[in-house]
Protein backbone atom coordinates (compact mmCIF):
# COMPACT_ATOMS: atom_id res chain seq x y z
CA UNK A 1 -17.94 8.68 -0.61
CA UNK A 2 -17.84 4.83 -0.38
CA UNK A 3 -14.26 3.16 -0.02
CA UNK A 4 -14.68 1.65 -3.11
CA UNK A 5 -16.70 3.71 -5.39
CA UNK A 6 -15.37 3.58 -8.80
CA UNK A 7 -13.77 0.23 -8.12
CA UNK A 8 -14.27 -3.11 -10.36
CA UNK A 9 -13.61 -6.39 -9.04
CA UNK A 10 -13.51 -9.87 -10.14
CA UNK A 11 -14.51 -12.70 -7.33
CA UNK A 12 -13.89 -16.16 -8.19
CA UNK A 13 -15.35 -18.93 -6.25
CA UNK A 14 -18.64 -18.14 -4.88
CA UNK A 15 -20.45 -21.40 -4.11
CA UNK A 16 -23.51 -20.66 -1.71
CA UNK A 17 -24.29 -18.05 0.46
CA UNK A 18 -22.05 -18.90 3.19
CA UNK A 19 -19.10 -18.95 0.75
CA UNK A 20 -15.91 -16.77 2.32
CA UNK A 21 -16.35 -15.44 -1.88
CA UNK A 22 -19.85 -14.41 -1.13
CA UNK A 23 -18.91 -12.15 2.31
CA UNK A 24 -16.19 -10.34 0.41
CA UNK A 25 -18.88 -9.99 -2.50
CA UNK A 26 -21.15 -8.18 0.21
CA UNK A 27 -18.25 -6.18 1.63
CA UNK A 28 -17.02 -5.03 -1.89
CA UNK A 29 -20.66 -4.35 -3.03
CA UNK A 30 -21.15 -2.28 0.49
CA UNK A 31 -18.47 -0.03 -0.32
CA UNK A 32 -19.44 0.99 -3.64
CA UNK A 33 -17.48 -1.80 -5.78
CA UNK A 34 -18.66 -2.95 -9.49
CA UNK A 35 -18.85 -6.86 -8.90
CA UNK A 36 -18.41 -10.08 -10.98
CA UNK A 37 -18.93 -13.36 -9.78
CA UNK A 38 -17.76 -16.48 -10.87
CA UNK A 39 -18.76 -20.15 -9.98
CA UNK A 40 -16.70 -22.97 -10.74
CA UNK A 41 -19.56 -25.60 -11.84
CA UNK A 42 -22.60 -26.49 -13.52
CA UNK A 43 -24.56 -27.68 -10.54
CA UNK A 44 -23.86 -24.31 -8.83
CA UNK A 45 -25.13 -21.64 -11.35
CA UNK A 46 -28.69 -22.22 -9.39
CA UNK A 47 -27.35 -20.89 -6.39
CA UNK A 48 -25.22 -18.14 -7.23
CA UNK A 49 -27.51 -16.80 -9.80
CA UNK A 50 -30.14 -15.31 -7.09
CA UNK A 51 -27.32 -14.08 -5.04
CA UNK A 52 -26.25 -12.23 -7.88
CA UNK A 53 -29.71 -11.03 -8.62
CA UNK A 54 -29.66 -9.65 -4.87
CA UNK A 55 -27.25 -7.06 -4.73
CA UNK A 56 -27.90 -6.32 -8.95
CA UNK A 57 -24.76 -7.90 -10.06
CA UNK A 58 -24.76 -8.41 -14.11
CA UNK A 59 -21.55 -10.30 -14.39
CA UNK A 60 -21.93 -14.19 -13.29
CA UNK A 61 -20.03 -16.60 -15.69
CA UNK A 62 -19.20 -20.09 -14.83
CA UNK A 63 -15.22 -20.96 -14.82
CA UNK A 64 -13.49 -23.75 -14.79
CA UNK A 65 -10.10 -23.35 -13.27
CA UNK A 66 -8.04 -26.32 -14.51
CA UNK A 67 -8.92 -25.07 -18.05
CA UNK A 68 -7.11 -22.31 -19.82
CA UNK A 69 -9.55 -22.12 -22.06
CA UNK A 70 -12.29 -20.94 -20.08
CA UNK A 71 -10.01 -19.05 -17.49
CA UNK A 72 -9.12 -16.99 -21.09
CA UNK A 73 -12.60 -16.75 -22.26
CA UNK A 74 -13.41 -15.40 -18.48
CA UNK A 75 -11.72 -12.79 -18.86
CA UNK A 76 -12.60 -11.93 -22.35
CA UNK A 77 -15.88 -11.54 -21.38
CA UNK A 78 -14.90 -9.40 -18.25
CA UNK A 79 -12.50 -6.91 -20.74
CA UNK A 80 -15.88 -6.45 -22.65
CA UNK A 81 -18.08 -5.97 -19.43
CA UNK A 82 -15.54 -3.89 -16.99
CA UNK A 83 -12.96 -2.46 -19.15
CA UNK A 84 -10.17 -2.71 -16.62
CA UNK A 85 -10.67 -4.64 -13.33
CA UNK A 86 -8.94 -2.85 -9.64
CA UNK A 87 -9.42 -6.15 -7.81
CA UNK A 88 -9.38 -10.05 -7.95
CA UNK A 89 -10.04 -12.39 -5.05
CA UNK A 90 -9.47 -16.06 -5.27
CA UNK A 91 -11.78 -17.74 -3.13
CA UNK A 92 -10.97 -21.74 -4.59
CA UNK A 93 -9.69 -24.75 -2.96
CA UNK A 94 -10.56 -28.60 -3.99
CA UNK A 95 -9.39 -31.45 -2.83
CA UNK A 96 -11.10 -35.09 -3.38
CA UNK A 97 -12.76 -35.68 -0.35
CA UNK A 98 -11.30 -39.20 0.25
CA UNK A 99 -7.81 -37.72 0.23
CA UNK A 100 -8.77 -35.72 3.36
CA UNK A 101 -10.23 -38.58 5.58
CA UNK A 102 -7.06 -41.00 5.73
CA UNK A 103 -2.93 -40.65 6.44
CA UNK A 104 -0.96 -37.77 4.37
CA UNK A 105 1.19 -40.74 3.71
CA UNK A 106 -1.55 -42.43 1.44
CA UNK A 107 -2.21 -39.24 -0.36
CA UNK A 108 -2.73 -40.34 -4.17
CA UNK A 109 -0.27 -38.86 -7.07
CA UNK A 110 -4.06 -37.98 -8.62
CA UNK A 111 -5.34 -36.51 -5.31
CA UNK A 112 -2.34 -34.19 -5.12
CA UNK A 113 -2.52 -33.40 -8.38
CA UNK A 114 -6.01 -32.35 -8.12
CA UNK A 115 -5.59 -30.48 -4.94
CA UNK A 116 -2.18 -28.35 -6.08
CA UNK A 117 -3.80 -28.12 -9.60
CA UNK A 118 -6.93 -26.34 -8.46
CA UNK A 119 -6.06 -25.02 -5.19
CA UNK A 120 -2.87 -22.83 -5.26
CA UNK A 121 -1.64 -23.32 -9.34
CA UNK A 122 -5.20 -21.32 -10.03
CA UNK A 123 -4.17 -18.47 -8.53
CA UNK A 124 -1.32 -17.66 -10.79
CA UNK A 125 -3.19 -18.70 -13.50
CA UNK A 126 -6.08 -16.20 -12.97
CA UNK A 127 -3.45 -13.53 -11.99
CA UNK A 128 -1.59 -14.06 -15.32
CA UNK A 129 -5.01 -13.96 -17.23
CA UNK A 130 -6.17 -10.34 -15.15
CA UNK A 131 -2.89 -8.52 -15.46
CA UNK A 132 -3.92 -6.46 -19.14
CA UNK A 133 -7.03 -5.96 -17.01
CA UNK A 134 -4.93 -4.50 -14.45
CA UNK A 135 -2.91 -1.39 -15.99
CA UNK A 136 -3.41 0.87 -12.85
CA UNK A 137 -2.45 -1.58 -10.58
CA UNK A 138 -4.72 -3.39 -8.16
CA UNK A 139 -5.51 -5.76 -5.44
CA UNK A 140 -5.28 -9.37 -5.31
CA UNK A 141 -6.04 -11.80 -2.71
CA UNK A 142 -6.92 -14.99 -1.96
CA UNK A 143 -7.81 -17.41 1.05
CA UNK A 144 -5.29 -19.38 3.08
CA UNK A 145 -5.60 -21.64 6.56
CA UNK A 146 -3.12 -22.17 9.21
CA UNK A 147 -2.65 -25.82 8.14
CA UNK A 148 -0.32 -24.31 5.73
CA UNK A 149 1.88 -23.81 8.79
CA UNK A 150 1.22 -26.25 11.38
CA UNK A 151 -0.28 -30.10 11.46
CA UNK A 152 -4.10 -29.82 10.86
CA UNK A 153 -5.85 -33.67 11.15
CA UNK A 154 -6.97 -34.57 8.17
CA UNK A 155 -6.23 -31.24 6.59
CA UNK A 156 -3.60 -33.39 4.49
CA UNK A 157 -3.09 -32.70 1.39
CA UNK A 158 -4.83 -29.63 1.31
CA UNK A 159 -2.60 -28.16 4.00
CA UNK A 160 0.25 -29.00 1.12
CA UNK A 161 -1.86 -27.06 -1.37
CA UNK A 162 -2.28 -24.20 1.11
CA UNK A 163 1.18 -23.76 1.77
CA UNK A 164 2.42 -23.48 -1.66
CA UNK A 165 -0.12 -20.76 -2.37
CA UNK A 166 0.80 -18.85 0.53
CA UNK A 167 4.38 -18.73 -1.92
CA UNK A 168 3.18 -18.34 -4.31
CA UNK A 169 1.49 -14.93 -2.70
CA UNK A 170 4.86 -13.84 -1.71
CA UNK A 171 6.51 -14.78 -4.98
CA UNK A 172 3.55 -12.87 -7.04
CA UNK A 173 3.58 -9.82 -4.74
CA UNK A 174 7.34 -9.26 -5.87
CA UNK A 175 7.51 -9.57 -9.54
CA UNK A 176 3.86 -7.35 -9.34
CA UNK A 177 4.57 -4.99 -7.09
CA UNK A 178 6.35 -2.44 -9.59
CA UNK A 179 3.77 -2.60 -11.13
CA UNK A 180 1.36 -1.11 -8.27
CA UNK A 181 -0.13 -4.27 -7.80
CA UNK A 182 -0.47 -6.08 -4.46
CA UNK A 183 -0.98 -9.50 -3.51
CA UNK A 184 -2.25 -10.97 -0.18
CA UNK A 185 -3.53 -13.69 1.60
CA UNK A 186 -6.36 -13.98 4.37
CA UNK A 187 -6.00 -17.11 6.57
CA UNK A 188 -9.35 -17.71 7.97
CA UNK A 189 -10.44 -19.53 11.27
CA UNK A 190 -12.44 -22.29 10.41
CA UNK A 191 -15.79 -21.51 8.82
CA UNK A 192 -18.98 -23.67 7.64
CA UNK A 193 -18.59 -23.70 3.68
CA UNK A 194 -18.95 -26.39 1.32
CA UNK A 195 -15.15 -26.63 1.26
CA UNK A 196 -15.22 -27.18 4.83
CA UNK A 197 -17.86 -29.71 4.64
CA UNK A 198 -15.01 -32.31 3.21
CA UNK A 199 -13.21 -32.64 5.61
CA UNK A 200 -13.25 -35.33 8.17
CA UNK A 201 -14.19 -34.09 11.54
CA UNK A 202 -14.85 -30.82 10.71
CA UNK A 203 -17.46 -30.35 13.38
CA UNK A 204 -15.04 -31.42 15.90
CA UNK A 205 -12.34 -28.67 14.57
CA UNK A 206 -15.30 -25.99 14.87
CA UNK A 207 -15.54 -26.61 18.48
CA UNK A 208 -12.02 -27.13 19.18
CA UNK A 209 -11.36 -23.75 18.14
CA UNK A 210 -14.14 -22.21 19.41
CA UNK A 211 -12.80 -23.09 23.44
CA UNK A 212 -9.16 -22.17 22.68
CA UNK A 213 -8.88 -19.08 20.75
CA UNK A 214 -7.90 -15.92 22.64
CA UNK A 215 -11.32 -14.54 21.43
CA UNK A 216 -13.63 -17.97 22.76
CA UNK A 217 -15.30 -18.25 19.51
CA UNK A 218 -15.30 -18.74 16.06
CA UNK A 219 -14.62 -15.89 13.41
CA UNK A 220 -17.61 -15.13 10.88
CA UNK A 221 -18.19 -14.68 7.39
CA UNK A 222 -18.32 -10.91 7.54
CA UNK A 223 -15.13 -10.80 9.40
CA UNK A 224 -13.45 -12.14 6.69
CA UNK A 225 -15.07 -9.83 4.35
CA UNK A 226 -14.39 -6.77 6.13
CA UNK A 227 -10.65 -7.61 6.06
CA UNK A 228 -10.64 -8.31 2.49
CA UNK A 229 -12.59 -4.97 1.99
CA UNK A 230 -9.48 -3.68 4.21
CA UNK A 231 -6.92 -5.41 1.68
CA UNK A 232 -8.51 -4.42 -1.74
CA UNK A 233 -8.73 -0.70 -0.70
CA UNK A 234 -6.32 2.30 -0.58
CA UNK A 235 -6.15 2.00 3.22
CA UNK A 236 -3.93 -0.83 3.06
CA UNK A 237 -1.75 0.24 0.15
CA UNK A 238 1.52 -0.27 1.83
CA UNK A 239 0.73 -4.36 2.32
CA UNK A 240 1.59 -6.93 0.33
CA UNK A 241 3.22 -10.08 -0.18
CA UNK A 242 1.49 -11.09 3.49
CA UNK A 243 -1.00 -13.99 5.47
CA UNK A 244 -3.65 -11.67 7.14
CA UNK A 245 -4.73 -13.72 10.13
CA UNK A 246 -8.42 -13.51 11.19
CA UNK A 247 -9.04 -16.89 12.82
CA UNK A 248 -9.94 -14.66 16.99
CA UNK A 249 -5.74 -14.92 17.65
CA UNK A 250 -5.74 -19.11 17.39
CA UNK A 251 -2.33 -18.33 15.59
CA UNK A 252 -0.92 -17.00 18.66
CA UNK A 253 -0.91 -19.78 20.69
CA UNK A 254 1.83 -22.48 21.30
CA UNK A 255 -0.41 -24.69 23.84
CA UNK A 256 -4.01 -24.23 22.80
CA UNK A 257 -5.78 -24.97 25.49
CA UNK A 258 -7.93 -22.48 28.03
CA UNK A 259 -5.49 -21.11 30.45
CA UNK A 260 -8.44 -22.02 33.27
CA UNK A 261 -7.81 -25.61 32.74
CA UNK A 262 -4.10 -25.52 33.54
CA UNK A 263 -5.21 -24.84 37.16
């Protein structure tokens, strides 16, 4: 029997195919899970349709997440299709692209709006909107970076919008948890998405990380879907409330630089 089989899950924020969102698809699909997919705009329906189409998935609706409206019809349309949902993974993070090329000093009241708006208030947002989908309990996660911890250049504002949503995982995971749900976080080495893409110097981050971490390389898109597989199933039913780290150990490290050039 697949870990999964039986399972229904909801995955917001599927882009491409080298989305984070499209690697947990695969993983949840893998292991037997009923999958929706939803894209966040217009432009993008071309390119997550065929994915869909690939591993048979009937559920693809577009979603804007600063709009109540559509996060309720969403889910509407998901009540009708699934029934009940086990699982909801929030794969969504926006800043404007000019707010993560300057100082964090000149952030914009409109930039940080956008970015706090989108990037960490959606996840409460959809969580309030699954919970009647939810009455057996669940799983929950969504995508963090460690510039929610420590100085990232250029990660700016975003870092901001990271950090609160790493709360607001902790702060979600107790009020839910009596009611058998759990909610977690996955904070991801850097990986080439289109999120990724807007950020100055990302290139130059890639490589950076890919000479210091423990590991001496970069983590992958399956990676990250395995460990969400990991976090939506029963094996991890006694986690919650917690930043799963799979970014090859760079966390780890106070002075990240190869120990072979300190000699």
């Amino acid at each position: 029997m697949k870990l999964l089989e039986g399972k229904k899950a909801l995955v917001f924020g599927v882009a491409n195919k080298r989305s984070i969102a499209w690697g947990i698809t695969r993983a949840l699909h893998a292991q037997g899970a009923e999958v929706g997919l939803s894209y966040g705009l217009d432009q993008l329906e071309k390119r997550v349709r065929p994915l869909a189409d690939e591993l048979g998935i009937q559920f693809v609706e577009k979603c804007d997440v600063t709009s109540d409206a559509e996060i309720e019809a969403v889910f509407a349309k998901a009540a009708d299709h699934f029934g009940t949902i086990d699982i909801l993974v929030h794969s969504i993070a926006f800043a404007p692209k000019e707010e993560l090329e300057g100082r964090y000093v000149d952030t914009t009241r409109e930039g940080f709006r956008i970015a706090l708006d989108i990037s960490a208030y959606s996840l409460v947002a959809l969580t309030r909107a699954a919970l009647p989908l939810m009455p057996n309990g669940g799983s929950i996660i969504t995508m963090s970076y460690y510039g929610a911890e420590k100085v990232v250049p250029h990660y700016n504002v975003m870092a901001i919008a990271k950090a609160a949503l790493e709360a607001s995982v902790r702060y979600l995971a107790a009020e839910l948890g009596p009611q058998n749900i759990r909610v977690n976080a996955i904070s991801a080495g850097p990986i080439k998405t289109l999120a990724a893409a807007g950020v100055y110097g990302f290139r130059k981050m890639l490589s950076y990380s890919e000479e210091r971490t423990p590991l001496r390389r970069n983590v992958t898109q399956e990676e990250v879907g395995t460990t969400a597989l990991w976090l939506c199933s029963d094996w991890s039913s006694g986690v919650t409330g917690e930043v799963i780290y799979v970014d090859a150990g760079y966390h780890i490290l106070g002075m990240p630089e190869p120990p072979e050039k300190w000699e």
